[in-house]
PDB file of N, CA and C in Angstrom:
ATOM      1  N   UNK A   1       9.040  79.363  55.005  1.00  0.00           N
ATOM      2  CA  UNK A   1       7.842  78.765  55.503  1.00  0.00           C
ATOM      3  C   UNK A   1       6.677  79.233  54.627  1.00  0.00           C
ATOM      4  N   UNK A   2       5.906  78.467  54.368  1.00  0.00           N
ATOM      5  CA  UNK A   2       4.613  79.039  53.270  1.00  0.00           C
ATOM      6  C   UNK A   2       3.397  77.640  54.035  1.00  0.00           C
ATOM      7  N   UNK A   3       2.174  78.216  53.280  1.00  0.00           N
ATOM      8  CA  UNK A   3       1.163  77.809  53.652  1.00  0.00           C
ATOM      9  C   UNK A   3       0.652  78.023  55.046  1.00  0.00           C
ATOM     10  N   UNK A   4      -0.194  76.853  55.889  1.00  0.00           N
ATOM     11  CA  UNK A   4      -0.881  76.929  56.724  1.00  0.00           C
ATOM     12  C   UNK A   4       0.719  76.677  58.078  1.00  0.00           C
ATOM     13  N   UNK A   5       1.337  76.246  57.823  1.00  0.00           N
ATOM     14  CA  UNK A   5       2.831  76.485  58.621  1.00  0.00           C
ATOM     15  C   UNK A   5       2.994  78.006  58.690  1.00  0.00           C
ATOM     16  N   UNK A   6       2.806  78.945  58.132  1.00  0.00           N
ATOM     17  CA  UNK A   6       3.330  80.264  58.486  1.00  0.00           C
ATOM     18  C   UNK A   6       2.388  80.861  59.401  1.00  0.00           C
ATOM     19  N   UNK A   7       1.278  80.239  59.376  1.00  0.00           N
ATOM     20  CA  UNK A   7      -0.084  80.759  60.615  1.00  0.00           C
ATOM     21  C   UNK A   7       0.080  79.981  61.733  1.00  0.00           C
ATOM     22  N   UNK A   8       0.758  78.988  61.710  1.00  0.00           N
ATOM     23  CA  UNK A   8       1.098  78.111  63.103  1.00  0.00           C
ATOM     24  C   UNK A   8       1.476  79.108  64.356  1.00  0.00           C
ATOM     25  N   UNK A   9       0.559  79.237  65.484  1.00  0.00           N
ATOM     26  CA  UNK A   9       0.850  79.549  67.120  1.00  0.00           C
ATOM     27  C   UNK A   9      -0.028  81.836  66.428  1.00  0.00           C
ATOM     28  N   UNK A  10       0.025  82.094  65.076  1.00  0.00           N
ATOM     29  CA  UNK A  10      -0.737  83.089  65.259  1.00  0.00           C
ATOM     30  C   UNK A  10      -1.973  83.459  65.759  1.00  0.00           C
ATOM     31  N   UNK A  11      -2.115  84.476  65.940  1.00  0.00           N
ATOM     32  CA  UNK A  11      -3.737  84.943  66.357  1.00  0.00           C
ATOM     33  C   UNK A  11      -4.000  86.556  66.026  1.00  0.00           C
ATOM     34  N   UNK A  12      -4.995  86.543  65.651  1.00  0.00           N
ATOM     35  CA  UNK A  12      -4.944  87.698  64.795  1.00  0.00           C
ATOM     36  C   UNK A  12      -6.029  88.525  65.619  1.00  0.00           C
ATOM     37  N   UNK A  13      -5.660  89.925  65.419  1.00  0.00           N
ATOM     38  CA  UNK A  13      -6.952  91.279  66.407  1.00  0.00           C
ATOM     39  C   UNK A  13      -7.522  91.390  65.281  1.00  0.00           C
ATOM     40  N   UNK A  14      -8.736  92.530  65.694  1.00  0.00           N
ATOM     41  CA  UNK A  14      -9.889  92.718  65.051  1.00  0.00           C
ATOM     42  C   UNK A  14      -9.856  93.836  63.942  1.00  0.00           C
ATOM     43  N   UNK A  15      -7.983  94.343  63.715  1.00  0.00           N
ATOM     44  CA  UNK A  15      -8.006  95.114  62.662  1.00  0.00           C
ATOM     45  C   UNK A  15      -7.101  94.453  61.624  1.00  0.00           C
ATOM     46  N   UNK A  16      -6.902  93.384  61.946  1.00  0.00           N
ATOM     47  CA  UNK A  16      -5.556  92.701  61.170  1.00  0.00           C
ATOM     48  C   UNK A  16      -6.756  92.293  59.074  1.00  0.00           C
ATOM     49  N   UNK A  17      -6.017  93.071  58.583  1.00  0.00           N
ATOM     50  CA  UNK A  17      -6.413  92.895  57.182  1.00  0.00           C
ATOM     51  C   UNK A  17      -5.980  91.724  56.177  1.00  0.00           C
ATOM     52  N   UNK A  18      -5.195  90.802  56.703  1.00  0.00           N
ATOM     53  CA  UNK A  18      -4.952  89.574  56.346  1.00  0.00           C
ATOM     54  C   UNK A  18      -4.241  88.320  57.115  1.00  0.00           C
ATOM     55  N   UNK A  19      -5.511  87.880  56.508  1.00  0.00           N
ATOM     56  CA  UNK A  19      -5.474  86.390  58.116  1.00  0.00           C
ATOM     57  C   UNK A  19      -5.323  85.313  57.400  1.00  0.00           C
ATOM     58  N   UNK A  20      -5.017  84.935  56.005  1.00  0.00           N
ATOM     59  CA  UNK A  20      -5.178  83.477  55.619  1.00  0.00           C
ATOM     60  C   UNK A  20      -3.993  83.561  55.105  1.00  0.00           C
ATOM     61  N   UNK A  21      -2.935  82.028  54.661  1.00  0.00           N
ATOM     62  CA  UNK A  21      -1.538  82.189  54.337  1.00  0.00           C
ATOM     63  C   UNK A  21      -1.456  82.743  52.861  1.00  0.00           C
ATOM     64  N   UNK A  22      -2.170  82.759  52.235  1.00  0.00           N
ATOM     65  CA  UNK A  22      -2.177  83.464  51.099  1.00  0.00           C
ATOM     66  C   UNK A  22      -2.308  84.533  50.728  1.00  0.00           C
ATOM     67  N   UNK A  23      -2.968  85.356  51.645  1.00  0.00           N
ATOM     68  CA  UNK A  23      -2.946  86.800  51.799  1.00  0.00           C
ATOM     69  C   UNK A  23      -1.705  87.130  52.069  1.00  0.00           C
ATOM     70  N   UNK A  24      -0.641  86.608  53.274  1.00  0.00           N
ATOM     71  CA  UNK A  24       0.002  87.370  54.028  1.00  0.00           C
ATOM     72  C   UNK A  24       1.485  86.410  52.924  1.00  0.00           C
ATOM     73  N   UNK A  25       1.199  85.525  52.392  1.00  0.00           N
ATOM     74  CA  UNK A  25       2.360  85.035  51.099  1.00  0.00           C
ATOM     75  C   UNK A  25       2.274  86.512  50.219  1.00  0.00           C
ATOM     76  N   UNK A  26       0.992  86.653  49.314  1.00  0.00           N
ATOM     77  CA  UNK A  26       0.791  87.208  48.715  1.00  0.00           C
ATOM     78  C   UNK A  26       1.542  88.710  48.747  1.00  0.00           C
ATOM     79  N   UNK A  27       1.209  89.412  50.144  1.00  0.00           N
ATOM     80  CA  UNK A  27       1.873  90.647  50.720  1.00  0.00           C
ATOM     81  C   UNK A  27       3.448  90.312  50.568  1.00  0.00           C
ATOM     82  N   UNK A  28       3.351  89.422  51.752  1.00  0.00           N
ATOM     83  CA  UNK A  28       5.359  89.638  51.727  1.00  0.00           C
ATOM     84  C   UNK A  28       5.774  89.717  50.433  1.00  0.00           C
ATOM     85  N   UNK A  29       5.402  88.726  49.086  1.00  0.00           N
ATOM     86  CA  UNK A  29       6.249  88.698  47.527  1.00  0.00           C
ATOM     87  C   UNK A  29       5.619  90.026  47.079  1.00  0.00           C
ATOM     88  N   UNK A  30       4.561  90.842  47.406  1.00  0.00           N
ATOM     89  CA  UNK A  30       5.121  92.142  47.074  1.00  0.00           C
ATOM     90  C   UNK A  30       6.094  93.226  47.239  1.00  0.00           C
ATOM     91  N   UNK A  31       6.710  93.082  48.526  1.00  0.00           N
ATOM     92  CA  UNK A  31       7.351  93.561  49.347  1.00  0.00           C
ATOM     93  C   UNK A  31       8.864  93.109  49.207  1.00  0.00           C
ATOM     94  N   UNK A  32       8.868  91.684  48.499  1.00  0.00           N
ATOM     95  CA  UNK A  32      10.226  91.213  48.305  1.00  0.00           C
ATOM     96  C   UNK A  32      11.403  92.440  48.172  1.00  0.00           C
ATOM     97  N   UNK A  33      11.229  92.967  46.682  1.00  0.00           N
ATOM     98  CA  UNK A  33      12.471  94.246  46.841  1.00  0.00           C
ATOM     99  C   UNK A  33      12.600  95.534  47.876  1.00  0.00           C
ATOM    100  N   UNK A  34      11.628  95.731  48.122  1.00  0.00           N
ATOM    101  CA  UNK A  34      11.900  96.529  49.486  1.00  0.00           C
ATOM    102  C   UNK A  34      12.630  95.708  50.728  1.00  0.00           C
ATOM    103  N   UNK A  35      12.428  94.892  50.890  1.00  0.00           N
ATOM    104  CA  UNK A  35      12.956  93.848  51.669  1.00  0.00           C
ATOM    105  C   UNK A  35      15.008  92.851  51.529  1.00  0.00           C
ATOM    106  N   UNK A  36      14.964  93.158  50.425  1.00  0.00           N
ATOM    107  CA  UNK A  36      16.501  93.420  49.622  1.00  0.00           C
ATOM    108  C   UNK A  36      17.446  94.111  49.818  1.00  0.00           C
ATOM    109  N   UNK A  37      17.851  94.355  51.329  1.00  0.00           N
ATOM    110  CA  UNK A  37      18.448  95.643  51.697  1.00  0.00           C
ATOM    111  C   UNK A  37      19.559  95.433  51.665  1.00  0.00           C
ATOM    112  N   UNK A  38      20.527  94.490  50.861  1.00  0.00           N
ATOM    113  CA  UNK A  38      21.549  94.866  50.559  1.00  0.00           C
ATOM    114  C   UNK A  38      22.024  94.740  49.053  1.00  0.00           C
ATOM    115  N   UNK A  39      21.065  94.517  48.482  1.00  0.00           N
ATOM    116  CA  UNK A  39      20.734  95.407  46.989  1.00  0.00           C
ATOM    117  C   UNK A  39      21.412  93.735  46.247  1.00  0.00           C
ATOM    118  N   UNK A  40      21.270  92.879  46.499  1.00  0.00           N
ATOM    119  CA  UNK A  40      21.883  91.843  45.297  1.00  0.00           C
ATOM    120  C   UNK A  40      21.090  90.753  45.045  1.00  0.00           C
ATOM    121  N   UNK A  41      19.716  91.466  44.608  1.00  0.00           N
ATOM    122  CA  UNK A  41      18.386  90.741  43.891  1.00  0.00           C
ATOM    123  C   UNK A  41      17.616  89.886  44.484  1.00  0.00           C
ATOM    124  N   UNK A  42      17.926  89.615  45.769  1.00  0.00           N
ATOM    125  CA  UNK A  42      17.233  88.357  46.546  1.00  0.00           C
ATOM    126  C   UNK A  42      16.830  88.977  47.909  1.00  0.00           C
ATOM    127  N   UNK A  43      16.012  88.561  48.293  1.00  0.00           N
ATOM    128  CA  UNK A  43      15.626  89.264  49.588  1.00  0.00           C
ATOM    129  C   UNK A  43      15.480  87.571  51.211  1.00  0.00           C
ATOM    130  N   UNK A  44      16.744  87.815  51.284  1.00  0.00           N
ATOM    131  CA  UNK A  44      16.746  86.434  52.156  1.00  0.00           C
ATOM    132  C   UNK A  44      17.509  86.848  53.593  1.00  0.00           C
ATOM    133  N   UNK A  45      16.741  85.983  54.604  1.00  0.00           N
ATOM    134  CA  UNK A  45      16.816  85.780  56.241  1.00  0.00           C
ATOM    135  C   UNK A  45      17.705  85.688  56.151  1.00  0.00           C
ATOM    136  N   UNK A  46      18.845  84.812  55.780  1.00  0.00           N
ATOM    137  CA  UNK A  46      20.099  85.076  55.750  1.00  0.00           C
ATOM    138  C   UNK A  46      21.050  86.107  55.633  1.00  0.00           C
ATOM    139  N   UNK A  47      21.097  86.564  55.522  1.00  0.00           N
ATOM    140  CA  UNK A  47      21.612  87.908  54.544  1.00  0.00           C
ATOM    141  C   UNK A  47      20.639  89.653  55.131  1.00  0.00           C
ATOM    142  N   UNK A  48      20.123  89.764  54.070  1.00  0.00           N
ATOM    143  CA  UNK A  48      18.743  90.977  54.540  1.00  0.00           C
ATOM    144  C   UNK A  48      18.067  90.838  56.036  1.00  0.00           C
ATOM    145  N   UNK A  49      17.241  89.669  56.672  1.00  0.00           N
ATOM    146  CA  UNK A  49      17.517  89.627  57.535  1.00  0.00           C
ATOM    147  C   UNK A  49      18.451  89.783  59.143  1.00  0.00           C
ATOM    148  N   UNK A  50      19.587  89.347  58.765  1.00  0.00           N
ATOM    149  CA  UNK A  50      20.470  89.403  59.770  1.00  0.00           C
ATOM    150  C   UNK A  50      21.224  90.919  59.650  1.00  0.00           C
ATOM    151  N   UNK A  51      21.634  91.639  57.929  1.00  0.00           N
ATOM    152  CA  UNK A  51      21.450  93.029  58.214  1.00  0.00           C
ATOM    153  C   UNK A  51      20.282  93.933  58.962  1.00  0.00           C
ATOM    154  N   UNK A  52      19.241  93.349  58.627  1.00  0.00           N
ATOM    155  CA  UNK A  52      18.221  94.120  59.731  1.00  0.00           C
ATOM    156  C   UNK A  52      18.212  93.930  61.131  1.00  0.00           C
ATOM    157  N   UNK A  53      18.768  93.347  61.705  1.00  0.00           N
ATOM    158  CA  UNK A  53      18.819  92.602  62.857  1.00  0.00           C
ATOM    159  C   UNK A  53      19.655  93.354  63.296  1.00  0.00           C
ATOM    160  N   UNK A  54      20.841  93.445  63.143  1.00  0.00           N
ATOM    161  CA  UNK A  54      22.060  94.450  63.488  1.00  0.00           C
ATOM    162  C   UNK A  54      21.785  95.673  63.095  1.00  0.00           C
ATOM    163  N   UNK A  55      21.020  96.359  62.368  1.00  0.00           N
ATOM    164  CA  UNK A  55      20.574  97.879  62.168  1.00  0.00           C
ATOM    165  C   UNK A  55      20.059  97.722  63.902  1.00  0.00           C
ATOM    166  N   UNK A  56      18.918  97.310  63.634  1.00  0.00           N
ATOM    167  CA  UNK A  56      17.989  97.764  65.163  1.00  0.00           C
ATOM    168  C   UNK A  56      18.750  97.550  66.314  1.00  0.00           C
ATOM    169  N   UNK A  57      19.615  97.029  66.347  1.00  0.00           N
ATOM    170  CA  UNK A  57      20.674  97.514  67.369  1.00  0.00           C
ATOM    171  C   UNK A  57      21.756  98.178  67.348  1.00  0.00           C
ATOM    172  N   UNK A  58      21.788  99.311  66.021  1.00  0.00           N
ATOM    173  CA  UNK A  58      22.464 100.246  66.139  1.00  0.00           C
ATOM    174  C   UNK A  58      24.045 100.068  65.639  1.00  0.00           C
ATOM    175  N   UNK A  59      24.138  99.100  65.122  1.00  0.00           N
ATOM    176  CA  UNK A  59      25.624  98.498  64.446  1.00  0.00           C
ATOM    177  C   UNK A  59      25.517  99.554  63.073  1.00  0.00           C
ATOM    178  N   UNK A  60      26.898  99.556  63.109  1.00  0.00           N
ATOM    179  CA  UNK A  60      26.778 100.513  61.748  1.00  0.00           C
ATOM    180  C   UNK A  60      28.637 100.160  60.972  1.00  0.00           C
ATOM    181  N   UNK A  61      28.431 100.470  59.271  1.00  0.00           N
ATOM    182  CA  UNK A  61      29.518 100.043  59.231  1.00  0.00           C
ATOM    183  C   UNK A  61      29.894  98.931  58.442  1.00  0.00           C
ATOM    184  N   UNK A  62      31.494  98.466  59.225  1.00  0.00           N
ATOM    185  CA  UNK A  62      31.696  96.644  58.940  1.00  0.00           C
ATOM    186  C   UNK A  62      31.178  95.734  59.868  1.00  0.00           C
ATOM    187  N   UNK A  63      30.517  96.414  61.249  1.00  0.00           N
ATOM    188  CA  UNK A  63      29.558  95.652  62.250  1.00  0.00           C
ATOM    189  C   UNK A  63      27.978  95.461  61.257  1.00  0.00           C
ATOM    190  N   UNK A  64      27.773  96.107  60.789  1.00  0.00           N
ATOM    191  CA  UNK A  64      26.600  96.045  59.835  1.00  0.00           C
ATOM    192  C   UNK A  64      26.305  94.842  59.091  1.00  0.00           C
ATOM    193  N   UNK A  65      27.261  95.174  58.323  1.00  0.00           N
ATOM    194  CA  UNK A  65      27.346  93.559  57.499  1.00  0.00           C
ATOM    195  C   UNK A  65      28.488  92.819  56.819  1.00  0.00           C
ATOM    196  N   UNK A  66      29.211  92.380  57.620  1.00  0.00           N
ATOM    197  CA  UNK A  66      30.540  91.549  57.902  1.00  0.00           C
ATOM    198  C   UNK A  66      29.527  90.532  57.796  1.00  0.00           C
ATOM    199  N   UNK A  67      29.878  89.133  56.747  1.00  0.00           N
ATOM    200  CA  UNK A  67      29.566  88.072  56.952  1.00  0.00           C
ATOM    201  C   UNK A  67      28.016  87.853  56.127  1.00  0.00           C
ATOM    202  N   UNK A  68      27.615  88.895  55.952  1.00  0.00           N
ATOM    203  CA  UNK A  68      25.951  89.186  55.415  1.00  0.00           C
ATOM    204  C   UNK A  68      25.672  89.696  54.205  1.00  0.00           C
ATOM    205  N   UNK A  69      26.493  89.498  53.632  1.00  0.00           N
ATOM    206  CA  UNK A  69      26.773  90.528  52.266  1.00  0.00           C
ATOM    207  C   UNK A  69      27.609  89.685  51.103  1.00  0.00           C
ATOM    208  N   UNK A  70      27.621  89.921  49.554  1.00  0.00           N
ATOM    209  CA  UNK A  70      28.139  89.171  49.086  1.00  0.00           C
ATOM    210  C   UNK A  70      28.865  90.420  48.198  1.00  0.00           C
ATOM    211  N   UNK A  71      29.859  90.072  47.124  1.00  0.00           N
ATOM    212  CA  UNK A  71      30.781  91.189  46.591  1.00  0.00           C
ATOM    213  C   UNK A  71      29.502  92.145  45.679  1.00  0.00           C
ATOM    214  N   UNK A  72      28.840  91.421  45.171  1.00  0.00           N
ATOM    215  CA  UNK A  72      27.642  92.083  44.186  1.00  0.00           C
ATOM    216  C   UNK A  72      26.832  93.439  44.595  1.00  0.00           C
ATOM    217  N   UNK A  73      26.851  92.931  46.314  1.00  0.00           N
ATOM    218  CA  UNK A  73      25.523  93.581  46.984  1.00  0.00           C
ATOM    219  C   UNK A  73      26.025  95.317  47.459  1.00  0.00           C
ATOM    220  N   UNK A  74      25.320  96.290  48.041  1.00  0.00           N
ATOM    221  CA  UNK A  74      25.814  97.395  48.427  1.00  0.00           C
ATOM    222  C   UNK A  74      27.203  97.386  49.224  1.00  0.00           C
ATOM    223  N   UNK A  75      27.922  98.525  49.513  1.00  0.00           N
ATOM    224  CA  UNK A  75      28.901  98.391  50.171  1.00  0.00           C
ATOM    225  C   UNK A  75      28.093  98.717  51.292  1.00  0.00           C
ATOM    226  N   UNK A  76      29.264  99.116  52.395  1.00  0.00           N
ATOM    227  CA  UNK A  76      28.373  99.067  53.962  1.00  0.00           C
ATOM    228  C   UNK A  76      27.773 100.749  54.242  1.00  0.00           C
ATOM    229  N   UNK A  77      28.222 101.479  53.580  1.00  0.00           N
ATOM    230  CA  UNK A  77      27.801 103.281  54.158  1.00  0.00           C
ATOM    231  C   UNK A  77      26.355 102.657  52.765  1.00  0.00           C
ATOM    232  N   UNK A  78      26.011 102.342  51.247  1.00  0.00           N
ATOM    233  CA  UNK A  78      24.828 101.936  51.077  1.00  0.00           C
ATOM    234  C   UNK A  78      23.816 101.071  51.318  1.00  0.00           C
ATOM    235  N   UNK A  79      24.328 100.080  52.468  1.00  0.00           N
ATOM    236  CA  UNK A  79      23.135  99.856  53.032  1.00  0.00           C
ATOM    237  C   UNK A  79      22.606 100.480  54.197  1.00  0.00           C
ATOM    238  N   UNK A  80      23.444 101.200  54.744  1.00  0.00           N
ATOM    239  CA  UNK A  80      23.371 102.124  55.919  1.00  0.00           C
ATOM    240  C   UNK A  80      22.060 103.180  55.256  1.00  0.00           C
ATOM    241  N   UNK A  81      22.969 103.630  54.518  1.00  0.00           N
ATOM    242  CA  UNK A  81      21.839 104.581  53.326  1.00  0.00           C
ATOM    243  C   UNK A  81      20.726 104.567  53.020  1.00  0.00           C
ATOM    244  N   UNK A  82      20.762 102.917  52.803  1.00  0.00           N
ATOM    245  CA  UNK A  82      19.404 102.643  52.406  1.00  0.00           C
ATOM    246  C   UNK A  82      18.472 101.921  53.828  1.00  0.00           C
ATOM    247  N   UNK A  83      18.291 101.372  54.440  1.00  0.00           N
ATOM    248  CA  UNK A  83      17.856 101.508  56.055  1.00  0.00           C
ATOM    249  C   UNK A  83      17.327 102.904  56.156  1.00  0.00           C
ATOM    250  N   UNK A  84      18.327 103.701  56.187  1.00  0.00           N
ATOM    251  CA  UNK A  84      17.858 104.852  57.128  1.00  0.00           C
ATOM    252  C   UNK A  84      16.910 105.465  56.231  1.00  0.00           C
TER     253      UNK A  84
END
């Protein structure tokens, strides 16, 4: 999602330091490789996402990322690794 679609239904408080879609585009593509948490150059909802998703509920392992992972990317104790 990019542009004025990624601000759709937001509302922002009185300390929020970026409020327009270009600011908060701008942020996330800095953030892209930190966001790469299973290390195979792309940082996507698919994948990185749905490993994060199963961290915060405590999956660890081949519950971790079975299905979320491609042969390239970390094995499962390095993305564990790298999370924590």
């Amino acid at each position: 999602m990019r542009g004025e679609r990624l601000l759709s239904g937001l509302t922002f408080d009185s300390i929020a330091t970026r409020r327009t879609a270009n600011e908060i585009e701008s942020y996330l593509a800095g953030l892209s490789s930190d966001l790469d948490i299973d290390g195979d150059g792309r940082a996507l909802a698919s994948t990185d996402g749905l490993i994060y998703q199963r961290y915060t509920k405590d999956r660890a392992g081949v519950a971790l990322t079975a299905g979320a992972r491609n042969a390239s990317a970390r094995n499962d104790a390095g993305v564990k690794a790298y999370l924590d």
